[in-house]
Protein backbone atom coordinates (compact mmCIF):
# COMPACT_ATOMS: atom_id res chain seq x y z
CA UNK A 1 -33.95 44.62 268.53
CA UNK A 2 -32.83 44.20 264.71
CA UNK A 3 -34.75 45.48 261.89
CA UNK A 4 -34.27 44.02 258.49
CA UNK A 5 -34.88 47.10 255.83
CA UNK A 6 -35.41 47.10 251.70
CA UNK A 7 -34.45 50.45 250.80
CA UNK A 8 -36.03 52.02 247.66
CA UNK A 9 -35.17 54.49 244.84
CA UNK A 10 -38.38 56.78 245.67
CA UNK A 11 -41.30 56.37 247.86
CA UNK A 12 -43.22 54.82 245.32
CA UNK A 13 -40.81 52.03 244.80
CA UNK A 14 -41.39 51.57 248.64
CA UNK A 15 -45.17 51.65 248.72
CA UNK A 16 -45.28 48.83 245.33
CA UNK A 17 -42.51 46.93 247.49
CA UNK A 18 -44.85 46.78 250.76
CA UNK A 19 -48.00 46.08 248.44
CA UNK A 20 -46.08 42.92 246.93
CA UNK A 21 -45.20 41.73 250.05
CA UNK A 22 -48.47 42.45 252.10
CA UNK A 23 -50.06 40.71 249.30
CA UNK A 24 -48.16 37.49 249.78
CA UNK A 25 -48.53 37.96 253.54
CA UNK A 26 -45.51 39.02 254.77
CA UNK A 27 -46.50 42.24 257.27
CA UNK A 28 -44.45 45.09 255.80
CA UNK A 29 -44.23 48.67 257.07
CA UNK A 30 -42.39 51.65 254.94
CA UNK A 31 -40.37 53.68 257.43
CA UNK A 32 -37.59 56.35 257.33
CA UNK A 33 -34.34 54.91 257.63
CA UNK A 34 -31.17 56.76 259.32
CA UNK A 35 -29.33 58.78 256.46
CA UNK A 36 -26.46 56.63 256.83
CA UNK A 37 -28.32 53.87 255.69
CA UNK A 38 -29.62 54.87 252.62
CA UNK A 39 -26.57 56.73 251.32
CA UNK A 40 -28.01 60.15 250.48
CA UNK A 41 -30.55 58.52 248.21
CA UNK A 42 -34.15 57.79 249.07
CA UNK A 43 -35.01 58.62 252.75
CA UNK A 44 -38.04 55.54 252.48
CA UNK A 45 -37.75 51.76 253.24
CA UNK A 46 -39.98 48.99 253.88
CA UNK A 47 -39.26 46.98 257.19
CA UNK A 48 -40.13 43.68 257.98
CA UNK A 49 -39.39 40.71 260.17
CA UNK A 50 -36.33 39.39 259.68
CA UNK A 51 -37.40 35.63 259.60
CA UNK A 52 -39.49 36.39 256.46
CA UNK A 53 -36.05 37.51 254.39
CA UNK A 54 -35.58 34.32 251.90
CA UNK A 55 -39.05 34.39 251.05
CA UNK A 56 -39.61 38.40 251.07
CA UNK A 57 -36.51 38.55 248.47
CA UNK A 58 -38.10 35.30 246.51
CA UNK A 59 -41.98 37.21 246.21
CA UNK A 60 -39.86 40.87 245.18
CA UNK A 61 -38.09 39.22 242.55
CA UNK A 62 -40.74 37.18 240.88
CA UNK A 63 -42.58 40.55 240.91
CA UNK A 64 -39.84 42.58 239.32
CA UNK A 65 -39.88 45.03 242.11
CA UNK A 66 -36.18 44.29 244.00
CA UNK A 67 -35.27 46.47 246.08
CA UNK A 68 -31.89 49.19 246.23
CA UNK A 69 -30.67 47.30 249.32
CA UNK A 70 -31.43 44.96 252.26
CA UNK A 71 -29.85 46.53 255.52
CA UNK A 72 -29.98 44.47 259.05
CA UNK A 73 -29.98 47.04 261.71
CA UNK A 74 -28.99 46.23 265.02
CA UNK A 75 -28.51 48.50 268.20
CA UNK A 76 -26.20 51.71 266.67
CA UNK A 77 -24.79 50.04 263.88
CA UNK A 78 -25.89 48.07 260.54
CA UNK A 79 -24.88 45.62 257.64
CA UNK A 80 -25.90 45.65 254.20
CA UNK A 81 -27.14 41.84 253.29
CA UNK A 82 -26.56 40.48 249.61
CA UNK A 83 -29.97 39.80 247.86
C-alpha cells in the first residue's frame, strides 16, 4: 500500500501541519518515517491519503506551514514528489 508523507523540520512543524489539515478535513496522522526518508533530519511526518495531495499542498500553503518534503512510499522503496 503507498503512503504519501510531509516531512517536517521538528515535531512541532508536524503537529501545526496535521492541525491545518485536520482542520480543513483532510484525516492526517504524524508518524515516524524510515531514516532514509527524512535524510538525517527530523524523524516526524504527517501521512495522509494520497488522493487528498493537490488540495493538502493548496490548504499548507495558504497557511504558511509547507512542509520539508512530500515522499510517496511504496512497498521497499520511495520518491520524493515536487510541491
Amino acid at each position: 500500500m503507498e503512503e504519501l508523507l510531509f516531512t517536517g523540520k521538528s515535531a512541532t512543524h508536524a503537529q501545526m501541519m496535521k492541525r491545518v489539515l485536520d482542520k480543513s478535513g483532510i484525516a492526517a496522522r504524524i508518524v515516524r518515517p524510515d531514516i532514509n526518508i527524512t535524510h538525517g533530519n527530523c524523524s516526524y511526518a504527517v501521512k495522509i491519503s494520497q488522493m487528498y495531495f493537490g488540495e493538502a499542498v493548496e490548504v499548507l500553503k495558504r497557511s504558511g506551514i509547507m512542509p520539508v518534503r512530500a515522499v510517496l512510499v511504496y512497498g521497499n522503496g520511495y520518491r520524493e514528489i515536487s510541491i
